[in-house]
Protein backbone atom coordinates (compact mmCIF):
# COMPACT_ATOMS: atom_id res chain seq x y z
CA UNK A 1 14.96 15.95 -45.12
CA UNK A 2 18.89 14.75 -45.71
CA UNK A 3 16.95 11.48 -47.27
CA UNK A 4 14.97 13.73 -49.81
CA UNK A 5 18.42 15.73 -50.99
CA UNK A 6 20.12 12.35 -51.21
CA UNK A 7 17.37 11.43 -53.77
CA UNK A 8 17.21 14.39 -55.54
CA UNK A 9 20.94 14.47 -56.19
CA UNK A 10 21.02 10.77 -56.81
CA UNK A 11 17.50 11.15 -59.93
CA UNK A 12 20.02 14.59 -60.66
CA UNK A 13 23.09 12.28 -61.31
CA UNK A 14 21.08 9.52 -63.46
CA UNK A 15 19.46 12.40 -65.38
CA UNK A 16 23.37 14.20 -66.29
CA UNK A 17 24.85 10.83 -66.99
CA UNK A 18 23.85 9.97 -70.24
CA UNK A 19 24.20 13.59 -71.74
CA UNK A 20 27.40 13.67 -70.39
CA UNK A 21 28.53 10.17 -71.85
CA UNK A 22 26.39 11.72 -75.31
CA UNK A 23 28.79 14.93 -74.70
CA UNK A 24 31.68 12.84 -74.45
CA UNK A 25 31.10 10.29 -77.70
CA UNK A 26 29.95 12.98 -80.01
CA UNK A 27 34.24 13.19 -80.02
CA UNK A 28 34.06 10.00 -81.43
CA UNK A 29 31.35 9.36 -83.57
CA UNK A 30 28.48 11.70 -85.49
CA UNK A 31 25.37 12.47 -83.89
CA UNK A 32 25.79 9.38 -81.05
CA UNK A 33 22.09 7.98 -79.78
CA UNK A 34 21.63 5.02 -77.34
CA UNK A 35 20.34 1.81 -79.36
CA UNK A 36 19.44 -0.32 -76.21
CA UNK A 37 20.76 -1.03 -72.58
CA UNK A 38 20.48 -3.92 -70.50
CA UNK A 39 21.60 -5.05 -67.11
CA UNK A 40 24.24 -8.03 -66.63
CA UNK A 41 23.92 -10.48 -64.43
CA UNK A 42 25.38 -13.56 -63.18
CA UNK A 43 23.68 -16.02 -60.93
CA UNK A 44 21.33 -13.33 -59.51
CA UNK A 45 24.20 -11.01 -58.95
CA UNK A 46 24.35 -7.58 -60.73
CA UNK A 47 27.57 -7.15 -62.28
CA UNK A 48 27.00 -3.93 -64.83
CA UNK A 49 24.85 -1.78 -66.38
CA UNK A 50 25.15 -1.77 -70.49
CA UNK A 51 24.08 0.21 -72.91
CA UNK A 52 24.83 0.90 -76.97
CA UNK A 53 25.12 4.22 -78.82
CA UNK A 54 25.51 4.15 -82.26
CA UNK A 55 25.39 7.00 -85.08
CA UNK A 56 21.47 8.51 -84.95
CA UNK A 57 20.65 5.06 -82.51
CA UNK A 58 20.99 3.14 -85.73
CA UNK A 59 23.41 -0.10 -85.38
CA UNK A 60 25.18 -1.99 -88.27
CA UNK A 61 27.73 -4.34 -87.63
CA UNK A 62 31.45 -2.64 -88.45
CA UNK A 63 29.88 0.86 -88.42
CA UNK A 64 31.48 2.97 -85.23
CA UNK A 65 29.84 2.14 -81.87
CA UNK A 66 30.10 2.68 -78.28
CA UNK A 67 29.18 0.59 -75.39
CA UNK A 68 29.31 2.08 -72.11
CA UNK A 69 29.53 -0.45 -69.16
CA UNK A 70 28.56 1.05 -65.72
CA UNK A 71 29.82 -1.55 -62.85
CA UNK A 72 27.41 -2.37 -59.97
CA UNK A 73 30.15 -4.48 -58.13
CA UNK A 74 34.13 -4.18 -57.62
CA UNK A 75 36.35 -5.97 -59.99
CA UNK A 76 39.99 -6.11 -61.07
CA UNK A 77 40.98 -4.82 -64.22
CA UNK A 78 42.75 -7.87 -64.94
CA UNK A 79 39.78 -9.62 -64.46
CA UNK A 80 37.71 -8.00 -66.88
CA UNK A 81 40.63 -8.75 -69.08
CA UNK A 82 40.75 -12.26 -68.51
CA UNK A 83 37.06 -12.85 -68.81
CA UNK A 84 37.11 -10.47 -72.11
CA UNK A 85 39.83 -13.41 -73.75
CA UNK A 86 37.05 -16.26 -72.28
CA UNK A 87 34.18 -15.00 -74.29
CA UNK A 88 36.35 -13.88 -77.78
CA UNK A 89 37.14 -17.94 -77.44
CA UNK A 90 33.87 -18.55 -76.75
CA UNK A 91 32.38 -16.56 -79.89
CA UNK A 92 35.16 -18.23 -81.85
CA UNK A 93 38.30 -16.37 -82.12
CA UNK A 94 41.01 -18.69 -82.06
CA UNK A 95 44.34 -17.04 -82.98
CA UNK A 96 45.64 -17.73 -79.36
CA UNK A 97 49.00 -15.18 -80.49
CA UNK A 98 46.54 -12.59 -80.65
CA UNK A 99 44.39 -13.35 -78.14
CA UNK A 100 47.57 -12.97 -75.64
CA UNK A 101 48.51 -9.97 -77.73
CA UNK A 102 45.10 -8.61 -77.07
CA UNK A 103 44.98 -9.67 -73.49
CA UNK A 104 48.10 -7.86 -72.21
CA UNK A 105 46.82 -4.50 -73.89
CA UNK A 106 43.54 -4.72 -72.27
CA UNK A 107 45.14 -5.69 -68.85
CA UNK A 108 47.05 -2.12 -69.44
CA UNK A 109 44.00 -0.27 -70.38
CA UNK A 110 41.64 -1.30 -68.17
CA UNK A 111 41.65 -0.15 -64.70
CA UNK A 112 40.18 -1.58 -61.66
CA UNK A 113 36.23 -1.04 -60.69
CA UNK A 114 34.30 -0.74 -58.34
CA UNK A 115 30.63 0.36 -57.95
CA UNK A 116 29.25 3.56 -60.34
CA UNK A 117 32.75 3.10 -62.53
CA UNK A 118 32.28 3.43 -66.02
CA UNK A 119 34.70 2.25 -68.55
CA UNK A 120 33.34 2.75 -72.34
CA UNK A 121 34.81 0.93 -75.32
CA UNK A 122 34.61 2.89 -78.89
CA UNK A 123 34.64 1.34 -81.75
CA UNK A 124 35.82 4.19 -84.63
CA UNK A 125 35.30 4.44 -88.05
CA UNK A 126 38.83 3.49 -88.81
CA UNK A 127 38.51 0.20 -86.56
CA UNK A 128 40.80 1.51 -83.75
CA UNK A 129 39.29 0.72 -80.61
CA UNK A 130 39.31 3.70 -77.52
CA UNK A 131 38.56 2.33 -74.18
CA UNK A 132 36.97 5.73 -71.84
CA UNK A 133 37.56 5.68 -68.12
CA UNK A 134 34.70 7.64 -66.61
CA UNK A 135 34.77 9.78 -69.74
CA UNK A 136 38.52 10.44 -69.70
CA UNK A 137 40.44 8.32 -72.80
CA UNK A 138 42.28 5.62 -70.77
CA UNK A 139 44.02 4.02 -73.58
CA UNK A 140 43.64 2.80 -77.64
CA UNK A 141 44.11 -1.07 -79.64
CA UNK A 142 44.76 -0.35 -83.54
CA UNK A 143 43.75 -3.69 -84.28
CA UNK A 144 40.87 -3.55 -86.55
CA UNK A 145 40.69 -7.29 -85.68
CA UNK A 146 40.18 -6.80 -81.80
CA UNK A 147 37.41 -4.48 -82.71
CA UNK A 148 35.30 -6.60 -84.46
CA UNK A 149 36.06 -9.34 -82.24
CA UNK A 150 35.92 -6.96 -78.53
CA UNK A 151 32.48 -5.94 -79.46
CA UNK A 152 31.45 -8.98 -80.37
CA UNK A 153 31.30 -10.65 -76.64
CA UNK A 154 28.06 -8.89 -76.73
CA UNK A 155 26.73 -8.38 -80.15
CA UNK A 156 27.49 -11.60 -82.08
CA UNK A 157 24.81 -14.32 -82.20
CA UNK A 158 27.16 -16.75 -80.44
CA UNK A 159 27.43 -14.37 -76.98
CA UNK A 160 27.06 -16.05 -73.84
CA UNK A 161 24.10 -13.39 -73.04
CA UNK A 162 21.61 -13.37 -75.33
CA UNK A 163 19.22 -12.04 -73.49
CA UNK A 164 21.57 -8.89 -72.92
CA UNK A 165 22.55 -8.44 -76.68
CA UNK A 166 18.87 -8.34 -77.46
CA UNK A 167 18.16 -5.38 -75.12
CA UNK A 168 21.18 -3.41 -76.59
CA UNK A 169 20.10 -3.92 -80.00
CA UNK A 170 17.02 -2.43 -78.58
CA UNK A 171 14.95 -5.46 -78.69
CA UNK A 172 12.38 -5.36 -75.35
């Protein structure tokens, strides 16, 4: 019996997620829709949970976007920082002033994790980027610039997962 409530709540919680994080972006953006989710992970290990709303599901590069990240694992805050700065070198950003500029706001924005944390990064229409904690605002970057180049770790064609940009374009 206790197993069976334990599942119910748990399908329950999947099933009010998603409107709630809907709920939540339709501050942000117009009509938000999921594009595509996909599951990160490194050397067989699950690190996270993605997935991509845009205005009516519909993508374009520099339109306003969300991507909500759901962690599977604990991590530092200044960890996802640190490997944030990794892949904007990797993708090509190479201003290394604002890439430490960048890095110390993210290390104040971005709390730790640990498993069924959700941290969600909005890109606005004015390219201000707001970073959600489990739905509540945890902090803002002005930078247009970080933006573009934030979201990019895992929508530009030079990510280090492919196979995860595809699904969140909404590729199978």
């Amino acid at each position: 019996m206790r197993k069976m409530i334990c599942f119910f709540l748990l399908m329950v919680m999947l099933h009010v997620a998603p409107a709630f994080a809907l709920e939540n972006l339709s501050t942000y953006m117009t009509n938000p829709k999921p594009v595509g989710s996909g599951r990160m992970s490194v050397l067989m290990m699950d690190v996270y949970d993605a997935t991509l709303f845009a205005p009516e599901g519909k993508w374009k590069q520099d339109n306003p976007m969300a991507l909500q990240i759901t962690y599977l694992r604990e991590i530092s805050g200044s960890k996802i920082a640190d490997r944030s700065v990794v892949e904007m070198r990797n993708i090509g950003i190479r201003d290394e002033i604002k890439l430490a500029t960048w890095h110390t706001q993210m290390r104040n924005i971005f709390p730790d994790v640990r498993e069924g944390v959700s941290l969600t990064g909005i890109l606005g229409s004015n390219g201000e980027s707001i970073f959600l904690h489990n739905g509540r605002e945890a902090g803002r970057i002005k930078d247009p610039e970080f933006g573009k180049a934030f979201f990019a770790i895992w929508l530009n064609e030079k990510t280090s997962a492919p196979q995860l940009r595809q699904r969140l374009l909404g590729a199978s």
